[in-house]
N, C-alpha and C. Protein backbone atom coordinates (compact mmCIF):
# COMPACT_ATOMS: atom_id res chain seq x y z
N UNK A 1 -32.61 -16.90 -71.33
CA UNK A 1 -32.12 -15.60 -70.92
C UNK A 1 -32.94 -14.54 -71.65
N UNK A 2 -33.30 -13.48 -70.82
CA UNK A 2 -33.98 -12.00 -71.90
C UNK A 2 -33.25 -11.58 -72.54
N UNK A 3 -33.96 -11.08 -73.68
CA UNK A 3 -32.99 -10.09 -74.37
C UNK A 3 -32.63 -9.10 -73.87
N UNK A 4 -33.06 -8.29 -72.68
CA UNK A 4 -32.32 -7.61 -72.33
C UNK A 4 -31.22 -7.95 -71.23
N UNK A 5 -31.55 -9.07 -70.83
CA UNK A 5 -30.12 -9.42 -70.09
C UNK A 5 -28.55 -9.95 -71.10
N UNK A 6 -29.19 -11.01 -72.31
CA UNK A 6 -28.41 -11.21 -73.44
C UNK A 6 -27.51 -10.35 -74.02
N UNK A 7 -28.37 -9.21 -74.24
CA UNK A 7 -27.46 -8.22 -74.67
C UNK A 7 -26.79 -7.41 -73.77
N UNK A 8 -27.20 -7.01 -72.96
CA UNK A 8 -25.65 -6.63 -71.32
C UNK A 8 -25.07 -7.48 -71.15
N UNK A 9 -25.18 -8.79 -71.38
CA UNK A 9 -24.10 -9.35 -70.97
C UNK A 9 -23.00 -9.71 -72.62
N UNK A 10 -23.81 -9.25 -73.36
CA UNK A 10 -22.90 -9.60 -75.09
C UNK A 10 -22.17 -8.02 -75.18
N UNK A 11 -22.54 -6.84 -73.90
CA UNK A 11 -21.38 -5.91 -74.17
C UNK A 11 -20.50 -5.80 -72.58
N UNK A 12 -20.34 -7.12 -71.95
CA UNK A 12 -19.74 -7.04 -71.01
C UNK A 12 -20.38 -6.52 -69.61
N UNK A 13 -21.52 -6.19 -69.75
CA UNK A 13 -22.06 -5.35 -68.67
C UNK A 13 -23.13 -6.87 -68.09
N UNK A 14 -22.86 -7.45 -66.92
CA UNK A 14 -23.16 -7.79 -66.18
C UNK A 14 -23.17 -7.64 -64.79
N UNK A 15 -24.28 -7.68 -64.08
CA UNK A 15 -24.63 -7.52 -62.78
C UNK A 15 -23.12 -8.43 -61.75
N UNK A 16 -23.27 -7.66 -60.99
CA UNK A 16 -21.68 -7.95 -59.92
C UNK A 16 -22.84 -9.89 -59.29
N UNK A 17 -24.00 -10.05 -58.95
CA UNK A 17 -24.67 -11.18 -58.91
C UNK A 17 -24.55 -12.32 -60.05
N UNK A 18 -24.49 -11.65 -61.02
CA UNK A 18 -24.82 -12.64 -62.02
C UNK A 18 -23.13 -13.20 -62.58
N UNK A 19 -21.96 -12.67 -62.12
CA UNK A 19 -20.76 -13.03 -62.30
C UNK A 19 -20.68 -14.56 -61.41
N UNK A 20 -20.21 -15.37 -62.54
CA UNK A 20 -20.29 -17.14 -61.27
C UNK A 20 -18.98 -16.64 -60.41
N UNK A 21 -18.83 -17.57 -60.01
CA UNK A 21 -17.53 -17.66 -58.70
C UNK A 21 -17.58 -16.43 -57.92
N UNK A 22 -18.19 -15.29 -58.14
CA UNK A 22 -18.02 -14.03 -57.11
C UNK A 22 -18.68 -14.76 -55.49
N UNK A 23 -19.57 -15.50 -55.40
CA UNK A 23 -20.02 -15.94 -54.28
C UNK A 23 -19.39 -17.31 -53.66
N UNK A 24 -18.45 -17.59 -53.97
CA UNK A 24 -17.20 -18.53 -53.51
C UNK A 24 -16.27 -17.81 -53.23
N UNK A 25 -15.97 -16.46 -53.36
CA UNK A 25 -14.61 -15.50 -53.49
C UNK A 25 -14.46 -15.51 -51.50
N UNK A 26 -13.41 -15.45 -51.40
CA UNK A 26 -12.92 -15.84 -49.69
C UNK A 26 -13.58 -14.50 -49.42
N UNK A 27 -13.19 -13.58 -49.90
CA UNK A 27 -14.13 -11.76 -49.23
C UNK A 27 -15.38 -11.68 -49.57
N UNK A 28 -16.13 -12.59 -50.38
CA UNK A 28 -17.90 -12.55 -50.52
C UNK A 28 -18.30 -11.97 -49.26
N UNK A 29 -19.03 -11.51 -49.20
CA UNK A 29 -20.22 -11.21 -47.91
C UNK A 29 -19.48 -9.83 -46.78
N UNK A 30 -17.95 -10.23 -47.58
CA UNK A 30 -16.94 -9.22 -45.77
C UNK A 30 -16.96 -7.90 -46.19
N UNK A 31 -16.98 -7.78 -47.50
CA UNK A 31 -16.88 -6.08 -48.05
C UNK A 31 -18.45 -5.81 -48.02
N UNK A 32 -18.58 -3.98 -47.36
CA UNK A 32 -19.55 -3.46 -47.50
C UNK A 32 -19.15 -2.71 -48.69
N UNK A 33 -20.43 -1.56 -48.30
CA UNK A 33 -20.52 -0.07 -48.79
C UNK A 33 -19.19 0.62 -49.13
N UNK A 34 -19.05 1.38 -50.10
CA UNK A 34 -17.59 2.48 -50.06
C UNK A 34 -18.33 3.41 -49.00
N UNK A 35 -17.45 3.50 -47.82
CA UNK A 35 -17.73 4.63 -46.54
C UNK A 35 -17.39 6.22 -46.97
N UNK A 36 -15.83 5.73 -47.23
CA UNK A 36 -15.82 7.63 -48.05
C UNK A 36 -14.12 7.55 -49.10
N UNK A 37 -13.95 8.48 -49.60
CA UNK A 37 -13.10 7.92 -50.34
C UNK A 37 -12.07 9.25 -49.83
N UNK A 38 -10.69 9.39 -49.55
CA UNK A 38 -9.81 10.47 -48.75
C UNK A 38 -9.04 11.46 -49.23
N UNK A 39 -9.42 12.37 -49.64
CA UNK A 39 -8.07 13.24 -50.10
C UNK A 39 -7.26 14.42 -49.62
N UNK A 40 -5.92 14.35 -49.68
CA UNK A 40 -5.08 14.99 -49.12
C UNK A 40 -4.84 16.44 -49.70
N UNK A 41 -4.85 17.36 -48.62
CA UNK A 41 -4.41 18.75 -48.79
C UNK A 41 -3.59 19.41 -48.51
N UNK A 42 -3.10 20.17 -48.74
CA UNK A 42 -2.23 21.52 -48.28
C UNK A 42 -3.14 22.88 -47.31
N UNK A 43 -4.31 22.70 -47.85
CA UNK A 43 -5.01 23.54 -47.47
C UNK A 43 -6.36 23.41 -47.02
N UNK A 44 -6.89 22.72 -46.07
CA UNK A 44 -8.05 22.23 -45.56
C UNK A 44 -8.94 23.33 -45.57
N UNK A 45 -8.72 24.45 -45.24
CA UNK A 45 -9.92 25.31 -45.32
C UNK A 45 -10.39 25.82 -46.61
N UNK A 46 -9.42 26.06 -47.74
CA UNK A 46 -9.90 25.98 -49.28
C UNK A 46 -10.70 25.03 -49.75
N UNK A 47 -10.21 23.37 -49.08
CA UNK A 47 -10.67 22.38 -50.35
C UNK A 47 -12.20 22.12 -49.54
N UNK A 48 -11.89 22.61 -48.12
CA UNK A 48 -13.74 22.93 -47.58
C UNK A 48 -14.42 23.64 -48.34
N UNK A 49 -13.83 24.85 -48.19
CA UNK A 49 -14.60 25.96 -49.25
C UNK A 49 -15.32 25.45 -50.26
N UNK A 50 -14.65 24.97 -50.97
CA UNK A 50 -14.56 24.27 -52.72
C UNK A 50 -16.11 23.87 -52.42
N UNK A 51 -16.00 22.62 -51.19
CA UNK A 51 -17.17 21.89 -51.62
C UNK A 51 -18.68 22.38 -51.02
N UNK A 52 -18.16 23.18 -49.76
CA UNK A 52 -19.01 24.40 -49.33
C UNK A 52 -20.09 24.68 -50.26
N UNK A 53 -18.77 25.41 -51.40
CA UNK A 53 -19.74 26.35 -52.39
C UNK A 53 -20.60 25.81 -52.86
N UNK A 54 -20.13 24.61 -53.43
CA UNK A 54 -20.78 23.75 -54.13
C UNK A 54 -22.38 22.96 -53.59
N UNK A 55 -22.47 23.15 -52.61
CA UNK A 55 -23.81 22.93 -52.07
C UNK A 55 -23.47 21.87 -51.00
N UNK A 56 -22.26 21.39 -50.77
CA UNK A 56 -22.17 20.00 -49.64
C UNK A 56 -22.26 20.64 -48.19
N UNK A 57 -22.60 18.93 -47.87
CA UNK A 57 -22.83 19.76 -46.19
C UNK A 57 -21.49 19.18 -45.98
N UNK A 58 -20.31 20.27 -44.85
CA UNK A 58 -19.17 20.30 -44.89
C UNK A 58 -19.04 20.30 -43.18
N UNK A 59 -18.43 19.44 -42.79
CA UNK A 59 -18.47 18.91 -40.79
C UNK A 59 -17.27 20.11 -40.49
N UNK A 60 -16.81 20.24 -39.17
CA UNK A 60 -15.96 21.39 -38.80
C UNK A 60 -14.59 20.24 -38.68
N UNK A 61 -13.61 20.96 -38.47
CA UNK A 61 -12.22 20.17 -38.71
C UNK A 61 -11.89 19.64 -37.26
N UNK A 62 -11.54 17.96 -37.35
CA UNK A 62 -11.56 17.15 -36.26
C UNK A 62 -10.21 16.80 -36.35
N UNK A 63 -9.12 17.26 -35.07
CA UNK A 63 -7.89 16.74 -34.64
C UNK A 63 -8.01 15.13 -34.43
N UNK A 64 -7.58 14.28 -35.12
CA UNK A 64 -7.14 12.91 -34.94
C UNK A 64 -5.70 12.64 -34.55
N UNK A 65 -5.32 12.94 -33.58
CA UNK A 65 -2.75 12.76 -32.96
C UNK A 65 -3.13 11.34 -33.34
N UNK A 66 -4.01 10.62 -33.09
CA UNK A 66 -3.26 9.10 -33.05
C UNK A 66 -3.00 8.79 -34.85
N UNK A 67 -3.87 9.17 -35.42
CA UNK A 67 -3.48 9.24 -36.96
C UNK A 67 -2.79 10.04 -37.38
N UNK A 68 -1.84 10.92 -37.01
CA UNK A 68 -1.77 12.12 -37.54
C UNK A 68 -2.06 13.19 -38.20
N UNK A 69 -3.47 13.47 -38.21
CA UNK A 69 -4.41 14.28 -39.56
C UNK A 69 -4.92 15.36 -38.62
N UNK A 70 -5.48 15.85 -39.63
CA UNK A 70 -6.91 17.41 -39.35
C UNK A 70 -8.23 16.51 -40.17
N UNK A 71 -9.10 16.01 -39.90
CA UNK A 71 -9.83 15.44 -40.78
C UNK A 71 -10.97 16.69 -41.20
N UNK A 72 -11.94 16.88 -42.21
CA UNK A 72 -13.01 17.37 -42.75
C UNK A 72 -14.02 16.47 -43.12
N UNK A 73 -15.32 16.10 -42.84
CA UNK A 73 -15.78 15.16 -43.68
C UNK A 73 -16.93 16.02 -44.83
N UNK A 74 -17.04 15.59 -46.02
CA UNK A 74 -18.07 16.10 -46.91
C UNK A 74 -19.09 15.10 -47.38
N UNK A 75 -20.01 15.44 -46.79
CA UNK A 75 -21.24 14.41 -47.32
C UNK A 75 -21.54 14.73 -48.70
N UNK A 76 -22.43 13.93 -49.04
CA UNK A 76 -22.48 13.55 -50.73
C UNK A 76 -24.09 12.62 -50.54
N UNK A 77 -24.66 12.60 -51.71
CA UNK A 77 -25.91 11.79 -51.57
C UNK A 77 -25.60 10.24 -51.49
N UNK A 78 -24.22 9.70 -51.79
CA UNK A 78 -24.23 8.51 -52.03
C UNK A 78 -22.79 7.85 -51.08
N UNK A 79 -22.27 8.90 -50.50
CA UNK A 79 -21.01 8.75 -49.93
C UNK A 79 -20.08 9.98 -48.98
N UNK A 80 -19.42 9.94 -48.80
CA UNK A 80 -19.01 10.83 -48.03
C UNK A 80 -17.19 10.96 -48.74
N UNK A 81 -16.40 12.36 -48.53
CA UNK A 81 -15.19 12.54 -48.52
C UNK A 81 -14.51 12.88 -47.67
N UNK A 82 -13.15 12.26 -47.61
CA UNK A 82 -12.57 13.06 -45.89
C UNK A 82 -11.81 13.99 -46.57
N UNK A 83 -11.63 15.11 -46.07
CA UNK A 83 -10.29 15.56 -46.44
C UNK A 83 -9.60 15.51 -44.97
N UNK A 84 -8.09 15.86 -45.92
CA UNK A 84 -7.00 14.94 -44.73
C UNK A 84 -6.40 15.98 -44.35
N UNK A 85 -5.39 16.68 -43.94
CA UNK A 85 -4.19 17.83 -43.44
C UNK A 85 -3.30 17.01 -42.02
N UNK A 86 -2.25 17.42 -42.71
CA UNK A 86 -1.68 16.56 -41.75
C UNK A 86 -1.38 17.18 -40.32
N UNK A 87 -1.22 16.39 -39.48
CA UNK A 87 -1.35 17.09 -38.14
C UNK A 87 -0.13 16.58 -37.35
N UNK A 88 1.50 17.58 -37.76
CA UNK A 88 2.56 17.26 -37.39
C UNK A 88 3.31 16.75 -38.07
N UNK A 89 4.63 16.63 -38.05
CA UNK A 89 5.92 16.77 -38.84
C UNK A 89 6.04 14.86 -39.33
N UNK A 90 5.34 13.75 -38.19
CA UNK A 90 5.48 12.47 -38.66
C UNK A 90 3.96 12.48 -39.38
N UNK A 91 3.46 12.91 -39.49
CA UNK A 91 1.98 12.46 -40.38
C UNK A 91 2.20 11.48 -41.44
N UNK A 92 1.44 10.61 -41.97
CA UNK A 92 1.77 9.78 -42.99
C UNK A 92 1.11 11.30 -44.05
N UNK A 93 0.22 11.83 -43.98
CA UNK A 93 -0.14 12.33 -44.40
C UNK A 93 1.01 13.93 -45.37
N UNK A 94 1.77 14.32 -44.24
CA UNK A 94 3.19 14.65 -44.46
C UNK A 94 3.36 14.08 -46.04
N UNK A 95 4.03 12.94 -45.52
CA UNK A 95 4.75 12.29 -46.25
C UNK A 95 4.49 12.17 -47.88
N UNK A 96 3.07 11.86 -47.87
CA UNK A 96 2.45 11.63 -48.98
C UNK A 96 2.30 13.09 -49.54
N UNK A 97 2.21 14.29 -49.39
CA UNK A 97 2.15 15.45 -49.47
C UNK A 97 3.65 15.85 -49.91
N UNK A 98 4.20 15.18 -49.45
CA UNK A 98 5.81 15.63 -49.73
C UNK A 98 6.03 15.27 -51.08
N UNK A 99 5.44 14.00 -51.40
CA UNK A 99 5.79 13.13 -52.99
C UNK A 99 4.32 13.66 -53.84
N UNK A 100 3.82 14.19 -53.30
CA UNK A 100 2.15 15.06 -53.98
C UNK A 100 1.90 15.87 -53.80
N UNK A 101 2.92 17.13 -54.34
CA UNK A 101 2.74 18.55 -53.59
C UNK A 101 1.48 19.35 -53.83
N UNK A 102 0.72 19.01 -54.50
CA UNK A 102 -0.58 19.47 -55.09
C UNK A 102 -1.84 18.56 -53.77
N UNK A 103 -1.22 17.79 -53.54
CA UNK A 103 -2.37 16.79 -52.59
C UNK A 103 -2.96 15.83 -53.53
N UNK A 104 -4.34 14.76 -53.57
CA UNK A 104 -4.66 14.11 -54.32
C UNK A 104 -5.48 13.05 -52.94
N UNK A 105 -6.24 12.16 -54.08
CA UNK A 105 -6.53 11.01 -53.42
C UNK A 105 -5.52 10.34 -52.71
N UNK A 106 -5.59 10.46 -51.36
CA UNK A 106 -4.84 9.22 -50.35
C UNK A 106 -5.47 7.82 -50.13
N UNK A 107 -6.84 7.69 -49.82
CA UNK A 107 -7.21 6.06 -49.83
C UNK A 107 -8.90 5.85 -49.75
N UNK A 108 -8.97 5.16 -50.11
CA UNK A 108 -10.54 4.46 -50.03
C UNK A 108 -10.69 3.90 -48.80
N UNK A 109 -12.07 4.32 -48.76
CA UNK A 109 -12.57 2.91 -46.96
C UNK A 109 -13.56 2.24 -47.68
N UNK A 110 -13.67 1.26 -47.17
CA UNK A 110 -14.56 -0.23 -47.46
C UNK A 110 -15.21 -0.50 -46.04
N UNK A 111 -16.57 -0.56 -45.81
CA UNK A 111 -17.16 -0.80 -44.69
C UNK A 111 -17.25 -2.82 -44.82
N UNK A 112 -16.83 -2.87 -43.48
CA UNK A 112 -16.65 -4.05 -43.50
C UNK A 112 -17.84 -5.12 -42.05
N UNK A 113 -18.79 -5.98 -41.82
CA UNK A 113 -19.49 -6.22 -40.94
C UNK A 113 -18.65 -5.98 -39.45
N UNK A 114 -17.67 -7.45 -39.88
CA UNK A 114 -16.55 -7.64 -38.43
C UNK A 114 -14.68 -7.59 -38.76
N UNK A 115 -14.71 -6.73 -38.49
CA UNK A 115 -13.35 -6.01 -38.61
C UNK A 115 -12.20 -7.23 -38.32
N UNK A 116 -12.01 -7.58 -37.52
CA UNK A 116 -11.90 -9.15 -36.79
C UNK A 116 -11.20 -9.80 -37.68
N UNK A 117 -12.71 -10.30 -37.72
CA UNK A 117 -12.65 -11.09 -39.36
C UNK A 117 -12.06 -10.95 -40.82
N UNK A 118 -12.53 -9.49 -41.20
CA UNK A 118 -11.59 -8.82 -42.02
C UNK A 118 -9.98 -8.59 -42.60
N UNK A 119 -9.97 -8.45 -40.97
CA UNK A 119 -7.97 -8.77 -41.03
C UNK A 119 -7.77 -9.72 -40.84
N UNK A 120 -8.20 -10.74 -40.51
CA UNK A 120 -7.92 -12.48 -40.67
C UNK A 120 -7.84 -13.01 -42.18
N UNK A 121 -9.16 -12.40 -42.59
CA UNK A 121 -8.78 -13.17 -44.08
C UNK A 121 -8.16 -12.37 -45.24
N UNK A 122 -7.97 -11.09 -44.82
CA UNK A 122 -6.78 -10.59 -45.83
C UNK A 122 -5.14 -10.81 -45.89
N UNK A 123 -5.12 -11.33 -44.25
CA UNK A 123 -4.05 -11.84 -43.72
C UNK A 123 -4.30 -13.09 -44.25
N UNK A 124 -4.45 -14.06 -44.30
CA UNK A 124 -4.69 -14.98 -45.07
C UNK A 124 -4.16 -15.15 -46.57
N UNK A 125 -5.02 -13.99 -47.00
CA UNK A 125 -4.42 -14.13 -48.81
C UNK A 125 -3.33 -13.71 -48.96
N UNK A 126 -2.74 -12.92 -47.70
CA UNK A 126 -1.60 -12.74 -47.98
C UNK A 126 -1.61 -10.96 -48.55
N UNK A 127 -2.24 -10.25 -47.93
CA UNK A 127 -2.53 -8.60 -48.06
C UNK A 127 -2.02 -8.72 -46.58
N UNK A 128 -1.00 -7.48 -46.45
CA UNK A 128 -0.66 -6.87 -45.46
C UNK A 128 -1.27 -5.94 -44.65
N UNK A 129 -1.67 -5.79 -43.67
CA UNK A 129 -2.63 -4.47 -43.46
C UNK A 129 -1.21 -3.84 -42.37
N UNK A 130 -1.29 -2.57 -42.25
CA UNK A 130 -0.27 -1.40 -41.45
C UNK A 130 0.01 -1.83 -40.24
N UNK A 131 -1.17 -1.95 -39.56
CA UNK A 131 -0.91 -2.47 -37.94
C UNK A 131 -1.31 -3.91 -37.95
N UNK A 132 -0.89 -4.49 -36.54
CA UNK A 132 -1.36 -5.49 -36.48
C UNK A 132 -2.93 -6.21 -35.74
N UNK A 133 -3.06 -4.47 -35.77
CA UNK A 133 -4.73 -4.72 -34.43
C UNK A 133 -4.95 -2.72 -35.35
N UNK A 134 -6.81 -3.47 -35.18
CA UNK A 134 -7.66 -2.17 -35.63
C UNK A 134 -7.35 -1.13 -34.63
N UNK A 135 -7.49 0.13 -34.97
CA UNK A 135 -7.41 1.47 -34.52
C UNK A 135 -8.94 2.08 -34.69
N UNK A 136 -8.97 3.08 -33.38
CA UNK A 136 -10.01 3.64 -33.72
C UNK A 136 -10.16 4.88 -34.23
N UNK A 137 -11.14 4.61 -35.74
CA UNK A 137 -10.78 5.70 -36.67
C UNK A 137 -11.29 7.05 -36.48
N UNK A 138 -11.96 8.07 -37.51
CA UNK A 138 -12.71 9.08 -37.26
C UNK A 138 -13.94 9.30 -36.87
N UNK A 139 -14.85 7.83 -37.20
CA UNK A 139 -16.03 7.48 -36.92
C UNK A 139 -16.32 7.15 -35.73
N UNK A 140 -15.05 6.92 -34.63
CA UNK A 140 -14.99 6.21 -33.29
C UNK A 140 -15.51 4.98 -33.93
N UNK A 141 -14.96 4.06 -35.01
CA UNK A 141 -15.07 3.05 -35.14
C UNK A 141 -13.91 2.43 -35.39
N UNK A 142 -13.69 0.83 -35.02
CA UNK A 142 -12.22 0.65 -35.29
C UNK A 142 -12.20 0.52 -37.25
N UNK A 143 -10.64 0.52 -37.36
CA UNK A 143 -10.09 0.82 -38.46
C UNK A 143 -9.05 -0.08 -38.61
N UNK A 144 -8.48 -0.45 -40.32
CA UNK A 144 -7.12 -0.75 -40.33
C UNK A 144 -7.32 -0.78 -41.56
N UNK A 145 -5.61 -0.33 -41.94
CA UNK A 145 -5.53 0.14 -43.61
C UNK A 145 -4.34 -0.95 -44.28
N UNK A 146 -4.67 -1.00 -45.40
CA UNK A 146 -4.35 -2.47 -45.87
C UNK A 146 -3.13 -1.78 -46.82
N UNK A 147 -1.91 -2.61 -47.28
CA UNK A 147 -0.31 -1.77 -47.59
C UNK A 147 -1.00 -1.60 -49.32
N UNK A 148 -1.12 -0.56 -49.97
CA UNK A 148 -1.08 -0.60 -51.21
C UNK A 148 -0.39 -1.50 -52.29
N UNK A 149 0.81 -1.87 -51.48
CA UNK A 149 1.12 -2.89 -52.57
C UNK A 149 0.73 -4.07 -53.09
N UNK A 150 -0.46 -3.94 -51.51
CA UNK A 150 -1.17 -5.57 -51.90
C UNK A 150 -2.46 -5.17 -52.39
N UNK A 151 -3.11 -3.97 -53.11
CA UNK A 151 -4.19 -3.65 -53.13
C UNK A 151 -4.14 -2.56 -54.51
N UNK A 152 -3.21 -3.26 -55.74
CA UNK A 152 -3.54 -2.77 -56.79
C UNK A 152 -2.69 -1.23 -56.78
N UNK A 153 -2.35 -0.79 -55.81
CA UNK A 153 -1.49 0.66 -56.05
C UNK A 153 -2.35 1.34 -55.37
N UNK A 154 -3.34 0.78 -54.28
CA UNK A 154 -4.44 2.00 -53.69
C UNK A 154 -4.42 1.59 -52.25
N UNK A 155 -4.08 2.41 -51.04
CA UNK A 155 -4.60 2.32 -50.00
C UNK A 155 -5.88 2.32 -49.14
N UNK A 156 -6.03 1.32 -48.83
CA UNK A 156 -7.40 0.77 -48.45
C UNK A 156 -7.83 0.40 -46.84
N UNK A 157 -8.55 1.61 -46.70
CA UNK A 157 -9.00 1.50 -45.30
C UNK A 157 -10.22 0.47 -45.25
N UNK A 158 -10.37 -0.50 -44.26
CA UNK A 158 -11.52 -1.36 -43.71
C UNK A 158 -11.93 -0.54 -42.59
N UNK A 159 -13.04 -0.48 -42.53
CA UNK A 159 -14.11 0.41 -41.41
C UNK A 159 -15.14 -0.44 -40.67
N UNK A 160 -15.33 -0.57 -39.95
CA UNK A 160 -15.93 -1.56 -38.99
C UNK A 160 -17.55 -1.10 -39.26
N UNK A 161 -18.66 -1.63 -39.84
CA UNK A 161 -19.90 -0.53 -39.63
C UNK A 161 -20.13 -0.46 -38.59
């Protein structure tokens, strides 16, 4: 082994490759890229602003009824953010706004090859996902979001690339 690999790995810092069993793990190969990571507002045209100012390139606000939202997307060099507003009195988005009156992170997406597939083997381990068949998300790609309780305390969208 190099010394410089010796010593990243004598302060814990090893490569996500060089961990054994990660390439036996049942989700090896099914998780992509983080697509964008979501946060919820009160005020969609402020938390645009915000990132406006800030130099992002900021998309115009897209009605989604079948999700219930106002979406925003903000590009980033390495990722993208949605912001969310809810769109109507059942929004999940609502809801979560109701118990987060300030707003906050609502959920991560995980780009996934075959969506399909995806909810087969999380169904499998025994992760719940919301529906029982993908939706098509903001990307006009299908979607399905996996129950936080099976996912560490975080809601987790799969995104079809």
């Amino acid at each position: 082994m190099s010394f410089c690999r010796g010593l990243l790995a004598s302060r814990g810092i090893v490569s996500l490759a060089a961990r054994k069993g990660f390439a036996s793990h049942p989700l090896a190969g099914l998780l992509g890229r983080l697509n964008h990571v979501a946060i919820a507002t009160n005020d969609l045209e402020k938390a645009a602003k915000f990132y406006k100012d800030l130099g992002a390139k900021v998309s115009e606000t897209v009605p989604l009824p079948e999700h219930g939202v106002y979406t925003v997307f903000v590009e980033l060099p390495n990722t993208k953010l949605e912001l969310l507003l809810p769109l109507g009195d059942k929004s999940p988005i609502q809801a979560f706004l109701n118990k987060n009156k300030n707003g906050g992170m609502h959920h991560i997406c995980i780009e996934v090859k075959d969506i399909e597939k995806a909810l087969k083997s999380v169904k499998a381990l025994g992760i719940r996902p919301l529906d029982e068949k993908p939706k098509i998300g903001a990307h006009n790609k299908p979607v399905v979001f996996l129950h936080p309780k099976d996912c560490g305390g975080v809601l987790v969208e799969l995104e079809q690339e």
